[in-house]
PDB file of N, CA and C in Angstrom:
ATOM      1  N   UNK A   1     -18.825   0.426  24.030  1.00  0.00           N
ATOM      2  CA  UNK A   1     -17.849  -0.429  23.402  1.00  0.00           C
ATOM      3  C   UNK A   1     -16.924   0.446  22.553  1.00  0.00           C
ATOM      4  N   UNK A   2     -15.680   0.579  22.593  1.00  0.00           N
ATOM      5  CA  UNK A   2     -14.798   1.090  21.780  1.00  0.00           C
ATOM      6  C   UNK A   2     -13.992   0.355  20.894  1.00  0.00           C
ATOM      7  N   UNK A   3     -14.074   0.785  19.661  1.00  0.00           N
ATOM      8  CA  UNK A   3     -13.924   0.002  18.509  1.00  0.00           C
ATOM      9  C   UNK A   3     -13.091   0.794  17.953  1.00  0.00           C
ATOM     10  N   UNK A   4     -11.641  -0.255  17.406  1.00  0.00           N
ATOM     11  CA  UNK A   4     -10.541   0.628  16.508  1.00  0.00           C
ATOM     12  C   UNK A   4     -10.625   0.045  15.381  1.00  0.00           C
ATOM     13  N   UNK A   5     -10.404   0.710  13.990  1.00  0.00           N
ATOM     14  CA  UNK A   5     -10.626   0.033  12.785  1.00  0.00           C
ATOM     15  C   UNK A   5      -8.610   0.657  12.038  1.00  0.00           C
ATOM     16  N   UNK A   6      -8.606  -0.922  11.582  1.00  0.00           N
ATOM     17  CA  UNK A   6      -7.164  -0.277  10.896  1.00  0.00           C
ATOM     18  C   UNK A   6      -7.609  -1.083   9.633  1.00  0.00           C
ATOM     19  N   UNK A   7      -5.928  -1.176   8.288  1.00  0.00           N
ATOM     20  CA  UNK A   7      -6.117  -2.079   7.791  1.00  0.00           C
ATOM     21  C   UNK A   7      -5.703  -0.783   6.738  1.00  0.00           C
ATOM     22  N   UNK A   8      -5.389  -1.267   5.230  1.00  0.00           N
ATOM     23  CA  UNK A   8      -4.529  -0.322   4.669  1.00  0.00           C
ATOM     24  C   UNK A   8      -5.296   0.510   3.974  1.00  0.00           C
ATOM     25  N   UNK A   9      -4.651   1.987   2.775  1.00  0.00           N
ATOM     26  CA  UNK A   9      -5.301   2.974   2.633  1.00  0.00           C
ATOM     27  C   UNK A   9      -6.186   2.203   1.528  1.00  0.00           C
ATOM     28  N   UNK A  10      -7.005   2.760   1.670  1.00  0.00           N
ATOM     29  CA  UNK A  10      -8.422   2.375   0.578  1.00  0.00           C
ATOM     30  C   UNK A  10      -9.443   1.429   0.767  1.00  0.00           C
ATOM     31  N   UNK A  11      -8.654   0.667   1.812  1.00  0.00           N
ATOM     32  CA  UNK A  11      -9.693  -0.277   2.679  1.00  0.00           C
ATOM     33  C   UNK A  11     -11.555   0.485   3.170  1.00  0.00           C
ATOM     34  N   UNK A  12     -11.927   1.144   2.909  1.00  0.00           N
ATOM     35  CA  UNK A  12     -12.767   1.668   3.684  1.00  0.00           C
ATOM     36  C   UNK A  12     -12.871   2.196   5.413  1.00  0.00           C
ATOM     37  N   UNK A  13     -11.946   2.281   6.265  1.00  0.00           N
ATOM     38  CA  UNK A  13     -11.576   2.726   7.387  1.00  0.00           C
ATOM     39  C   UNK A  13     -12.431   3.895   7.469  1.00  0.00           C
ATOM     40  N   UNK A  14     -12.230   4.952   6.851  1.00  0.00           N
ATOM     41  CA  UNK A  14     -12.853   6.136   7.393  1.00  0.00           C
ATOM     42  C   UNK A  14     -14.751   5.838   6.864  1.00  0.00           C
ATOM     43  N   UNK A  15     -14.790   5.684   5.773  1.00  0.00           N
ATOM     44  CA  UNK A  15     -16.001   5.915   5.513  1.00  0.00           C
ATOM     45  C   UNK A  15     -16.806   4.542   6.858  1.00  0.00           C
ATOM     46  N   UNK A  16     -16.145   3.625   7.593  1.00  0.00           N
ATOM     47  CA  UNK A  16     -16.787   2.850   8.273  1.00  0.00           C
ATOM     48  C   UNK A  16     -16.974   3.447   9.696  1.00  0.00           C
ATOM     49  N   UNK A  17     -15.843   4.601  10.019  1.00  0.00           N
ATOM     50  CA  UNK A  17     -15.957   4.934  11.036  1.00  0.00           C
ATOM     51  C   UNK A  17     -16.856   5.835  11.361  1.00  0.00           C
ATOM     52  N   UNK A  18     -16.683   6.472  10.108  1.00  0.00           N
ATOM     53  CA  UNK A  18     -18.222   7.935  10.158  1.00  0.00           C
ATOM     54  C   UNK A  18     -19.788   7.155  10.097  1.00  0.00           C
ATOM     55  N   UNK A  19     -19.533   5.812   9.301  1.00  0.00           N
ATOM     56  CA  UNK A  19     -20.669   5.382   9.959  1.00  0.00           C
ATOM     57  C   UNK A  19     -20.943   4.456  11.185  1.00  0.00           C
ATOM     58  N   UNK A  20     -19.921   4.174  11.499  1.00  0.00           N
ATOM     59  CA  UNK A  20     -20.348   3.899  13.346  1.00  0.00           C
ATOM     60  C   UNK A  20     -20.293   4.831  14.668  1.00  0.00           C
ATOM     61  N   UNK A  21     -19.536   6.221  14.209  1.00  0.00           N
ATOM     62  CA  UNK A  21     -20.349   7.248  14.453  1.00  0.00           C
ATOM     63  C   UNK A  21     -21.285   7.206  14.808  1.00  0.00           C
ATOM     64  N   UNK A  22     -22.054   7.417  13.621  1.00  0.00           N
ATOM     65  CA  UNK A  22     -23.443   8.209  13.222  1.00  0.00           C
ATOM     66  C   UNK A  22     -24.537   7.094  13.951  1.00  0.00           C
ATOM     67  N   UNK A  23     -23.905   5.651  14.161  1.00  0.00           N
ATOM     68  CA  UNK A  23     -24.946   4.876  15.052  1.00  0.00           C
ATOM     69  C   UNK A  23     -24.283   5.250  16.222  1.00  0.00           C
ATOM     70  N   UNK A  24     -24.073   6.011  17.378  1.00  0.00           N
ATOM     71  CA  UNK A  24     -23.728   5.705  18.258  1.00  0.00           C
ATOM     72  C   UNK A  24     -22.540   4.935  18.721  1.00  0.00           C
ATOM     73  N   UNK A  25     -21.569   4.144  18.225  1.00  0.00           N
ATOM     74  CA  UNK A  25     -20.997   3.405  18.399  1.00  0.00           C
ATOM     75  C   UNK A  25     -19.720   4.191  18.742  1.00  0.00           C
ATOM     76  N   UNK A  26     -18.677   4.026  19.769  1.00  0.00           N
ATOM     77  CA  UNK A  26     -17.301   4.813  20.440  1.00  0.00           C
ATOM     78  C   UNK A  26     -16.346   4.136  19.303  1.00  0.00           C
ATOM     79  N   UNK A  27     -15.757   4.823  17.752  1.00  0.00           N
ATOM     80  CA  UNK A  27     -15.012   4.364  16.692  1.00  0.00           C
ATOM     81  C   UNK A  27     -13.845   4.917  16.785  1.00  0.00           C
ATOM     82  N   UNK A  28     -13.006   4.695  16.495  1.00  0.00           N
ATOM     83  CA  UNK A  28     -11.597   5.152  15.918  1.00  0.00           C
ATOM     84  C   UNK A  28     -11.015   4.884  14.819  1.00  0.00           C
ATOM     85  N   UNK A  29     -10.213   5.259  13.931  1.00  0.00           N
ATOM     86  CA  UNK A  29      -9.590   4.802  12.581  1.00  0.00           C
ATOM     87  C   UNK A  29      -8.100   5.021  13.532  1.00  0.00           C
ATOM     88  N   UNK A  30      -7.270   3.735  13.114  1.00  0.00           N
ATOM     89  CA  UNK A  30      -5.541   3.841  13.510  1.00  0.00           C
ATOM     90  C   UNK A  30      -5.067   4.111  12.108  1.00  0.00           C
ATOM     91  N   UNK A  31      -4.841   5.790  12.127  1.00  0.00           N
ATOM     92  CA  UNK A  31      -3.676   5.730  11.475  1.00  0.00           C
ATOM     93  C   UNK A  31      -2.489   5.385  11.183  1.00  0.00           C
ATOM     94  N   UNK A  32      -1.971   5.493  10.164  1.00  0.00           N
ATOM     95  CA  UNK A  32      -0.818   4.474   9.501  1.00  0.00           C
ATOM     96  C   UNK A  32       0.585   5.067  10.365  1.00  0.00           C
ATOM     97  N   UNK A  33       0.645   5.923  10.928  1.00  0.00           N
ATOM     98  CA  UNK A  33       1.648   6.226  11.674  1.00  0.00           C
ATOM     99  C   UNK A  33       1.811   5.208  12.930  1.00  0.00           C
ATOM    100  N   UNK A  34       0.130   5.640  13.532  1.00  0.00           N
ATOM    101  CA  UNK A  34       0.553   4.411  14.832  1.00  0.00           C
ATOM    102  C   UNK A  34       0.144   3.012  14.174  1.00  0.00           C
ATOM    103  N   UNK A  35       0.416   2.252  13.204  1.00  0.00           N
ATOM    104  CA  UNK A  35       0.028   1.648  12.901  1.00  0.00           C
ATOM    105  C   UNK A  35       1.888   0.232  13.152  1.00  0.00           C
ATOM    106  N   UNK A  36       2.599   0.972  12.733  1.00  0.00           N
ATOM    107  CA  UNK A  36       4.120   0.065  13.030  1.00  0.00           C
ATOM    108  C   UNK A  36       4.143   0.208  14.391  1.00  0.00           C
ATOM    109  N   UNK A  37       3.264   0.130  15.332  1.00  0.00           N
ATOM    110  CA  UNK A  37       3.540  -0.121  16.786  1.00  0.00           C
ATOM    111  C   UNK A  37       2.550  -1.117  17.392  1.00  0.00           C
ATOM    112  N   UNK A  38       3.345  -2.102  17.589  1.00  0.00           N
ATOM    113  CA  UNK A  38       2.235  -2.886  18.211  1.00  0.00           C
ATOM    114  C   UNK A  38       1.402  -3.043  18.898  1.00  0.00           C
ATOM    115  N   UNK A  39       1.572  -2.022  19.840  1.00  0.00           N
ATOM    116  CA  UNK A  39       0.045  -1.593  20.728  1.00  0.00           C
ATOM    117  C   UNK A  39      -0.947  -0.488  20.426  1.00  0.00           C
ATOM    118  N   UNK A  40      -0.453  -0.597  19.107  1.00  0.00           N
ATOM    119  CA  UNK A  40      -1.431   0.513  18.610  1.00  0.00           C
ATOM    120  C   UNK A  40      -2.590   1.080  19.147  1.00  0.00           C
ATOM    121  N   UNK A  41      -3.351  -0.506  19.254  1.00  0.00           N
ATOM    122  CA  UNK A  41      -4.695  -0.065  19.893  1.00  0.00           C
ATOM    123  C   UNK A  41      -4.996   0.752  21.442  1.00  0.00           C
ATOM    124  N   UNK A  42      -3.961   0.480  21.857  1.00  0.00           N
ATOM    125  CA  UNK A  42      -3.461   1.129  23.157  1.00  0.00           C
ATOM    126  C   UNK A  42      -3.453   2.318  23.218  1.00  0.00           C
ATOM    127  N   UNK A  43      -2.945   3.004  21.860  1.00  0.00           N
ATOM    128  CA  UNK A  43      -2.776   4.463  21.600  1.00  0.00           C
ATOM    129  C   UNK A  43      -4.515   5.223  21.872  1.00  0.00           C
ATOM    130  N   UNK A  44      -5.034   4.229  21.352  1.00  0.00           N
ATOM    131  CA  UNK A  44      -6.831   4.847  21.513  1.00  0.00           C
ATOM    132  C   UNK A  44      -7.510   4.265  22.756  1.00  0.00           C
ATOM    133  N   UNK A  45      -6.882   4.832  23.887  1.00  0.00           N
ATOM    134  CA  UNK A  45      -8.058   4.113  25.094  1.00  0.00           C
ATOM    135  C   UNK A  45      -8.338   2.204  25.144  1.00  0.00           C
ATOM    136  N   UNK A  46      -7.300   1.822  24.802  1.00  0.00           N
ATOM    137  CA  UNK A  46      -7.607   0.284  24.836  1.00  0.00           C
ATOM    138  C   UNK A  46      -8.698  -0.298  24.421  1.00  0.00           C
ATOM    139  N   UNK A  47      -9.112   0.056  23.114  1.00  0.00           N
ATOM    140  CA  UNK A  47     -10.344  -0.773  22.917  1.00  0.00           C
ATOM    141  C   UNK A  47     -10.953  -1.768  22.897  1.00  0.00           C
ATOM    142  N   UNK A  48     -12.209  -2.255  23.169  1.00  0.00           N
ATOM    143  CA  UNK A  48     -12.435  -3.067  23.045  1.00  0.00           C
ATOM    144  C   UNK A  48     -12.751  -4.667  22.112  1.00  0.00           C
ATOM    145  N   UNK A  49     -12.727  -4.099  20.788  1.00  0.00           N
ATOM    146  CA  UNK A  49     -12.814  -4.442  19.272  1.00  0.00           C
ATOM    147  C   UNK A  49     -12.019  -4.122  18.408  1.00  0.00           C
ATOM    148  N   UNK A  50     -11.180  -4.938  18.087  1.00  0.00           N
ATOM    149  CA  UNK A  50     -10.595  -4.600  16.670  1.00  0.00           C
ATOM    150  C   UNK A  50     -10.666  -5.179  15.867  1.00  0.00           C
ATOM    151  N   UNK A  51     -10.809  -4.021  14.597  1.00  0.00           N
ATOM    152  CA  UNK A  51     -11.767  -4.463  13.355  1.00  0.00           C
ATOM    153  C   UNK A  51     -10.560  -3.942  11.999  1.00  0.00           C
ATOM    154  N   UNK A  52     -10.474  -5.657  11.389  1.00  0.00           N
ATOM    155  CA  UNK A  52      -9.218  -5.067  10.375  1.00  0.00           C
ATOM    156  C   UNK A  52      -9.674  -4.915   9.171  1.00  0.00           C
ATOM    157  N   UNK A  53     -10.084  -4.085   8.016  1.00  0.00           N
ATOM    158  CA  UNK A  53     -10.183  -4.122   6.842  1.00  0.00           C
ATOM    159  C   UNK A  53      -9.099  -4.487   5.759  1.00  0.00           C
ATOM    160  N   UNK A  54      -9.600  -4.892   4.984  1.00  0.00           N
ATOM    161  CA  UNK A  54      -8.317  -5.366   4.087  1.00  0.00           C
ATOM    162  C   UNK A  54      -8.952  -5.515   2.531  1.00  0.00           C
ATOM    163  N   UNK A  55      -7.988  -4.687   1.618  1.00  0.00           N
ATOM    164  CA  UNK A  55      -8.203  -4.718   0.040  1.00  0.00           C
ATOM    165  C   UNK A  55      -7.334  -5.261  -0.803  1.00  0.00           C
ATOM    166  N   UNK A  56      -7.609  -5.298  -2.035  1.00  0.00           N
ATOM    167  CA  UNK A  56      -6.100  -5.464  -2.646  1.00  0.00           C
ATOM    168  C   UNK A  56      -5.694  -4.489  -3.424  1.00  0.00           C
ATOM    169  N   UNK A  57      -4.603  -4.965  -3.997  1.00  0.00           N
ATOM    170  CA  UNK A  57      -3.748  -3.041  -4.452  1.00  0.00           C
ATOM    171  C   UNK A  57      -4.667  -3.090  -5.866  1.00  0.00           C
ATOM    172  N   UNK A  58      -5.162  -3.820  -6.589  1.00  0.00           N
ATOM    173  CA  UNK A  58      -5.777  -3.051  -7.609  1.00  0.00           C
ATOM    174  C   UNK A  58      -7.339  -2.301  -6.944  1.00  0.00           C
ATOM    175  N   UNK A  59      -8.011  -2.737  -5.999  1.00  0.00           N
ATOM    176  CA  UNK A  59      -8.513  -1.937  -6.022  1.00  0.00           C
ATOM    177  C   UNK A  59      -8.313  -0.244  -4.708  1.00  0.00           C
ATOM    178  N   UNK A  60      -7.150  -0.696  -4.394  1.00  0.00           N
ATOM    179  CA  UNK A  60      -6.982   0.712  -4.331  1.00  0.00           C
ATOM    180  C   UNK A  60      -6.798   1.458  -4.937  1.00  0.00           C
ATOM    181  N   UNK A  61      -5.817   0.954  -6.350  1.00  0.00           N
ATOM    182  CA  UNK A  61      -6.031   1.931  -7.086  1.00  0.00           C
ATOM    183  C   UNK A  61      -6.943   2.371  -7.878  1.00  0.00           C
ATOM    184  N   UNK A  62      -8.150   2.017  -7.697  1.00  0.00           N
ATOM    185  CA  UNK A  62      -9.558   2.090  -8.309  1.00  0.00           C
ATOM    186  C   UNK A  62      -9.825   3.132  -7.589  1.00  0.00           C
ATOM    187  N   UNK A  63     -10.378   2.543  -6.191  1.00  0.00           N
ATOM    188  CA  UNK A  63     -10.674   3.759  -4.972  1.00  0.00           C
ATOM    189  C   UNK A  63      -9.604   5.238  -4.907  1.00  0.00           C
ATOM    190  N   UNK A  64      -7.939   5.474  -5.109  1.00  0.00           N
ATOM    191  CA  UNK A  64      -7.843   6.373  -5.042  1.00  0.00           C
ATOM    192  C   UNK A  64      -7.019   6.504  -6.481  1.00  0.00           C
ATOM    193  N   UNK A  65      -7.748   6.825  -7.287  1.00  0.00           N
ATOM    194  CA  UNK A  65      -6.893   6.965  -8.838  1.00  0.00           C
ATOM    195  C   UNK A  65      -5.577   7.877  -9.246  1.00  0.00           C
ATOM    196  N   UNK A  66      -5.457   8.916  -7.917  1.00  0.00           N
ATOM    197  CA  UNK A  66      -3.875   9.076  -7.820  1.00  0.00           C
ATOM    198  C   UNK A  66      -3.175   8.288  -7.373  1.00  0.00           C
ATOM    199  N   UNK A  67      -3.436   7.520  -6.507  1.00  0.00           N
ATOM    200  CA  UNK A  67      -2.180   6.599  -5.970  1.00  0.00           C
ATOM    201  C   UNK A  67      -1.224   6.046  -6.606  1.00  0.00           C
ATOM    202  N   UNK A  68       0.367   6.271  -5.939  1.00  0.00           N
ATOM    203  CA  UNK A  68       1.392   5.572  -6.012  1.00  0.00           C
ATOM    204  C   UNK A  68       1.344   4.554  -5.893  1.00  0.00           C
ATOM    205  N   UNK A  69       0.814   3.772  -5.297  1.00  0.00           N
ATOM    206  CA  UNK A  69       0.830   2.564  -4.757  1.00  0.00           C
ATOM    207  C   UNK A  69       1.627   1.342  -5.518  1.00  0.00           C
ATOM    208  N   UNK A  70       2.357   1.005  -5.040  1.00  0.00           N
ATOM    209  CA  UNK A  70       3.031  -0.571  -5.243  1.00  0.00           C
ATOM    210  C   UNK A  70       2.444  -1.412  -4.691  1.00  0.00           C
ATOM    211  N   UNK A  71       2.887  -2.979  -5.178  1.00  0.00           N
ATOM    212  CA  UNK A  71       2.606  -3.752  -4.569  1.00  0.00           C
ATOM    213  C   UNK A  71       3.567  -4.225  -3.765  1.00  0.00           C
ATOM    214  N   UNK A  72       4.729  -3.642  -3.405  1.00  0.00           N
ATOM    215  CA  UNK A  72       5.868  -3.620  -2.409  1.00  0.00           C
ATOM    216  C   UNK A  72       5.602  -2.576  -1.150  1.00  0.00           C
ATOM    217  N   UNK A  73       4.465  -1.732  -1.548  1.00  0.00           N
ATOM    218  CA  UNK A  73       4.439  -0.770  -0.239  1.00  0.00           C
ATOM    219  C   UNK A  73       3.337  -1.587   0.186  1.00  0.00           C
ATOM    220  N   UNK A  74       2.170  -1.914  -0.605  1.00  0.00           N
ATOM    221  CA  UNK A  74       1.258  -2.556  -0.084  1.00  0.00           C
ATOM    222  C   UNK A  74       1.859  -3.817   1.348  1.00  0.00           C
ATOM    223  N   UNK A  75       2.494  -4.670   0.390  1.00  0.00           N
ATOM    224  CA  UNK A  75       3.642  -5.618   1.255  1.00  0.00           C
ATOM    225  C   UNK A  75       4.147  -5.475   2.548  1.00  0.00           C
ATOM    226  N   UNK A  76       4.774  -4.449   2.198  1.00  0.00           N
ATOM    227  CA  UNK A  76       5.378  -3.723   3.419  1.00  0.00           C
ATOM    228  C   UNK A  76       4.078  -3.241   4.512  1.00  0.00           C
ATOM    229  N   UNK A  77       3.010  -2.627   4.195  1.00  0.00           N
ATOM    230  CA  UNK A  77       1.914  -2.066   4.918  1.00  0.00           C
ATOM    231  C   UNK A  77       1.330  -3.211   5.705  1.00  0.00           C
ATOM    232  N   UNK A  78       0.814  -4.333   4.942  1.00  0.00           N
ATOM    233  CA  UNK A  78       0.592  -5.537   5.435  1.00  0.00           C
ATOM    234  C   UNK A  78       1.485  -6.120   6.749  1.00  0.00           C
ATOM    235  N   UNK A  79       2.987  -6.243   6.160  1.00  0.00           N
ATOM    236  CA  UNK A  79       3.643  -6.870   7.113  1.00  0.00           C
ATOM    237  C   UNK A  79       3.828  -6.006   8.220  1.00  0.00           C
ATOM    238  N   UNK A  80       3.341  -4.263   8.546  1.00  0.00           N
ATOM    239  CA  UNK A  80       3.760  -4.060   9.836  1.00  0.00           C
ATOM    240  C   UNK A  80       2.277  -4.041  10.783  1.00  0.00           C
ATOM    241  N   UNK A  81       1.326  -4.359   9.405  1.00  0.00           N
ATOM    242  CA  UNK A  81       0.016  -4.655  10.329  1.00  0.00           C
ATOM    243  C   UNK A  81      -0.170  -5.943  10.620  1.00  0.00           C
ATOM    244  N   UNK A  82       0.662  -6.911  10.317  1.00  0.00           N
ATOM    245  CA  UNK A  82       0.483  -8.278  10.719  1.00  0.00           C
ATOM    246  C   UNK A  82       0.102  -8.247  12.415  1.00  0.00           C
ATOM    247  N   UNK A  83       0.727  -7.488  12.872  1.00  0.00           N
ATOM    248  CA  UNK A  83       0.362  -7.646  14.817  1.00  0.00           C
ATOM    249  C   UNK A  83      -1.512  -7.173  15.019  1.00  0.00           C
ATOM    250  N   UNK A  84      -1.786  -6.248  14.516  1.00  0.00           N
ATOM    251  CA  UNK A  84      -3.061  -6.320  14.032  1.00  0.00           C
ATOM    252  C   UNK A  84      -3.962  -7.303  13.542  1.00  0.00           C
ATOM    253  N   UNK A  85      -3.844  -7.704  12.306  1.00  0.00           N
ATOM    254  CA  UNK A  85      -4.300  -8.569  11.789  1.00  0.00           C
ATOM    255  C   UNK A  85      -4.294  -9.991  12.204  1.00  0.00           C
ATOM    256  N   UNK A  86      -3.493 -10.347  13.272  1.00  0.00           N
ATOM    257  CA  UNK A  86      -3.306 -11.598  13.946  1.00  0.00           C
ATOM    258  C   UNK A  86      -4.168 -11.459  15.464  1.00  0.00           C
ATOM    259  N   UNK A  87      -4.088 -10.277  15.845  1.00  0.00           N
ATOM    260  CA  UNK A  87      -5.401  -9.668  17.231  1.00  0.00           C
ATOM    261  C   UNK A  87      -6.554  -9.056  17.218  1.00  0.00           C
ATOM    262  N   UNK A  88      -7.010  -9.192  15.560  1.00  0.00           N
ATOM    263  CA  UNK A  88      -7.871  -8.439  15.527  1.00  0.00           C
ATOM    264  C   UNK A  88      -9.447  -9.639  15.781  1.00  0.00           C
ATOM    265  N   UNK A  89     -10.448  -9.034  16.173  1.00  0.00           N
ATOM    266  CA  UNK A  89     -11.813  -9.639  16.505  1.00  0.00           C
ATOM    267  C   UNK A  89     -12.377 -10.011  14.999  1.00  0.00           C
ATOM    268  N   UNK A  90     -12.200  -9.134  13.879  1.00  0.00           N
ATOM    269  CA  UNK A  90     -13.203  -9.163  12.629  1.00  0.00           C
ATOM    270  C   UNK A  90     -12.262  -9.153  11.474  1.00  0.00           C
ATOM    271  N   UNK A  91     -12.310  -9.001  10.578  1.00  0.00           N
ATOM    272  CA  UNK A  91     -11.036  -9.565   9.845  1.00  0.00           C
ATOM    273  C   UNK A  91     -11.928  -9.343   8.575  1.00  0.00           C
ATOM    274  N   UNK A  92     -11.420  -8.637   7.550  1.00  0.00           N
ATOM    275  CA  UNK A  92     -13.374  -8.295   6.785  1.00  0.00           C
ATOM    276  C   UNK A  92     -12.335  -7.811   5.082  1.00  0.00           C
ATOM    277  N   UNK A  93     -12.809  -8.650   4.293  1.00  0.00           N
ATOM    278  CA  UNK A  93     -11.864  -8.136   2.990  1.00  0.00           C
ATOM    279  C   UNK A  93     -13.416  -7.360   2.556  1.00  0.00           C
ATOM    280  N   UNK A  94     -13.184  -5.953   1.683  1.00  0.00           N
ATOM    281  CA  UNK A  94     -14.223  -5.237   1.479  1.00  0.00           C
ATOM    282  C   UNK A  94     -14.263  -4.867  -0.310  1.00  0.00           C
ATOM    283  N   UNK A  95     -13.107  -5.591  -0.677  1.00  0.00           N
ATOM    284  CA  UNK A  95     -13.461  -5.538  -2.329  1.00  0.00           C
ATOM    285  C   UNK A  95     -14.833  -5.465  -3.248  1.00  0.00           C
ATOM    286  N   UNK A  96     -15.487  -6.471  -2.409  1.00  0.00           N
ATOM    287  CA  UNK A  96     -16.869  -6.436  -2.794  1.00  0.00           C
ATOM    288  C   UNK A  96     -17.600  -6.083  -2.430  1.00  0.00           C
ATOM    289  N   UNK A  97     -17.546  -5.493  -1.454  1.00  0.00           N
ATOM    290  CA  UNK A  97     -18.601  -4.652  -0.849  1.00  0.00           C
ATOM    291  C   UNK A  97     -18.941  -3.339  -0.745  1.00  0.00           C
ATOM    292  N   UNK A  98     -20.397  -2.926  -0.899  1.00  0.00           N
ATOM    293  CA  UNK A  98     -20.297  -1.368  -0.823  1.00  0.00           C
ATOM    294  C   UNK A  98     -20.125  -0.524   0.902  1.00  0.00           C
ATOM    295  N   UNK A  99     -19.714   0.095   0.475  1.00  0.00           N
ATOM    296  CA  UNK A  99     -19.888   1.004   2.233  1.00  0.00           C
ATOM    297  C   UNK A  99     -21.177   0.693   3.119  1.00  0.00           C
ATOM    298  N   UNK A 100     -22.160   0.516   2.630  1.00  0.00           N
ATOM    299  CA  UNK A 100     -23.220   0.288   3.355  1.00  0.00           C
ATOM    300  C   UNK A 100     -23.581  -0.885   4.234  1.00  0.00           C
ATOM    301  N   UNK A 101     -22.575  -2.101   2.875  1.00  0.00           N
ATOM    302  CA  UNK A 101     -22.976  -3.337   3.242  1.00  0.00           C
ATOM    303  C   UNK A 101     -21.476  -4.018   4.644  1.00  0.00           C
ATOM    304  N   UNK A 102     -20.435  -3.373   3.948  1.00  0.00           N
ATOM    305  CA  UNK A 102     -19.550  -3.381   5.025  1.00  0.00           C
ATOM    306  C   UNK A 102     -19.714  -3.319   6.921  1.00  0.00           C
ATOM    307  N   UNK A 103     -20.634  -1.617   6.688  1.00  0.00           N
ATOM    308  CA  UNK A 103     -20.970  -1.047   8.337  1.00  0.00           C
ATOM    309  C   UNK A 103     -21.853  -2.365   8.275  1.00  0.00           C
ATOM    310  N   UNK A 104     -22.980  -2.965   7.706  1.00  0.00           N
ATOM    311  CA  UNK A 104     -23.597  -3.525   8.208  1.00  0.00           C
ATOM    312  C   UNK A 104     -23.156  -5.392   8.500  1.00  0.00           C
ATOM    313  N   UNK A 105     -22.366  -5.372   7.585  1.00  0.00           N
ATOM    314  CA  UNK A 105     -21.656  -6.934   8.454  1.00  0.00           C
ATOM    315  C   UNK A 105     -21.289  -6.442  10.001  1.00  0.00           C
ATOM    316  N   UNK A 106     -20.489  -4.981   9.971  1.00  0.00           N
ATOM    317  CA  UNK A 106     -19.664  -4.861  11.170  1.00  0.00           C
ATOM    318  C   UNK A 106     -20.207  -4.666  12.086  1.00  0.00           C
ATOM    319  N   UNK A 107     -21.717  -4.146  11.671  1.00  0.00           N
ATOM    320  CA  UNK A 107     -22.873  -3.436  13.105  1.00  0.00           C
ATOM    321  C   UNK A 107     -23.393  -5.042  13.474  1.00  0.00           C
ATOM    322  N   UNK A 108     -23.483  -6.292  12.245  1.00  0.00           N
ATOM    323  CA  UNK A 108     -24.281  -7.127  12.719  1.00  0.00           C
ATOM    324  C   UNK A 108     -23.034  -8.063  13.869  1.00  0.00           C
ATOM    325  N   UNK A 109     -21.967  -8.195  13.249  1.00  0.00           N
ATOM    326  CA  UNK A 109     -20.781  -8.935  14.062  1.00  0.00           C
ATOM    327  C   UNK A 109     -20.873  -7.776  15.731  1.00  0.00           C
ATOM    328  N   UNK A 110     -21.082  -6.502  15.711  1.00  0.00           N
ATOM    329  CA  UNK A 110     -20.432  -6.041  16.981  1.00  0.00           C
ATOM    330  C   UNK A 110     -21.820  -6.371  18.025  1.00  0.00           C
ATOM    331  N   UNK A 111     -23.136  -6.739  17.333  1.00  0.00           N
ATOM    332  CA  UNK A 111     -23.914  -6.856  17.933  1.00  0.00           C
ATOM    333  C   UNK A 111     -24.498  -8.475  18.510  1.00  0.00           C
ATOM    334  N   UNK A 112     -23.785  -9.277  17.617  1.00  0.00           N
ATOM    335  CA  UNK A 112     -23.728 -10.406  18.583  1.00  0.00           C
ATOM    336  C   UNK A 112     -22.389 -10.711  19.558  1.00  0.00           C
ATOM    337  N   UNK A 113     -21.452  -9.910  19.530  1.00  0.00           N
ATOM    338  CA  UNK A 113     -20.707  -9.889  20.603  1.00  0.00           C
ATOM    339  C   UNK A 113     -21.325  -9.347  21.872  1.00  0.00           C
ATOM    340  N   UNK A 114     -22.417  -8.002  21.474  1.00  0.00           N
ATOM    341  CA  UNK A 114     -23.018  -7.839  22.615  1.00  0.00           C
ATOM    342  C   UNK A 114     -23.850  -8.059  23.051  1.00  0.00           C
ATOM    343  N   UNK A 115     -24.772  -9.080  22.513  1.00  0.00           N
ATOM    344  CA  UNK A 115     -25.705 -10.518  22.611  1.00  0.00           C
ATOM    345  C   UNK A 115     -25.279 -11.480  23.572  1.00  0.00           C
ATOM    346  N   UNK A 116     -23.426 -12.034  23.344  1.00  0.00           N
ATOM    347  CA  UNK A 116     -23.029 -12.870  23.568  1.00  0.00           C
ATOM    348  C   UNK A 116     -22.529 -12.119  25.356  1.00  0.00           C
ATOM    349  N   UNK A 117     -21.295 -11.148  25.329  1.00  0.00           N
ATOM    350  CA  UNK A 117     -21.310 -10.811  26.713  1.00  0.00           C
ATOM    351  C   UNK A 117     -22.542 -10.426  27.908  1.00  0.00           C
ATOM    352  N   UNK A 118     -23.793 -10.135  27.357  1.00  0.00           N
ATOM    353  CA  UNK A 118     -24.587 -10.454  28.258  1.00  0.00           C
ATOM    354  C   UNK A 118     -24.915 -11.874  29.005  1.00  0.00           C
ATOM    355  N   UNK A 119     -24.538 -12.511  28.652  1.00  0.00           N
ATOM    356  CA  UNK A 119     -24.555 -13.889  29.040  1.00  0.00           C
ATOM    357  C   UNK A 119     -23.354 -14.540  29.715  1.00  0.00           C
TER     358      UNK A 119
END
């Protein structure tokens, strides 16, 4: 199963991908470059799952305590991931959650999808 994870900076993206990695799982993070193209996911082998994370700008700026960040770039980031966020399979706000508990909503959601296509 190939799984693309987008969704804006501080969202947890990378730290989710190194851990679906580390289970076995075929991950990608879409960077913010291919991210204003709507077939983004296309760019990575057509995956099969897409998985959007989503924060809000204060706690990005928690997570990266240099950040510039506005809440007009945030805005802007949002609205060119809207094509994303409207096709995506999982849809996952991670404010409250730790890294651990995140992979594991996402390992438990990718695993009744593959519960469900056996059938």
């Amino acid at each position: 199963m190939r799984i693309a994870v987008v969704g804006p900076c501080g969202s947890g993206k990378t730290t989710l991908v190194a851990g679906l990695l580390a289970l076995g799982y075929e991950a990608r993070e879409c960077v913010q470059e291919h991210s204003y193209v709507p077939t983004m996911w296309q760019r990575i082998s057509r995956p099969d799952v897409l998985i959007y994370l989503d924060v809000p700008l204060a706690v990005i700026r928690q997570r990266k305590p240099r950040s510039d960040w506005t809440q007009a770039i945030l805005d802007e980031q949002h609205r060119r991931l809207a094509h994303a966020r409207a096709g995506c399979h999982l849809y996952l706000r991670t404010e409250d959650l730790t890294p651990q508990e995140v992979l594991q909503r996402v390992v438990d959601f990718l695993r009744q999808l593959e519960v469900r296509d056996r059938f």
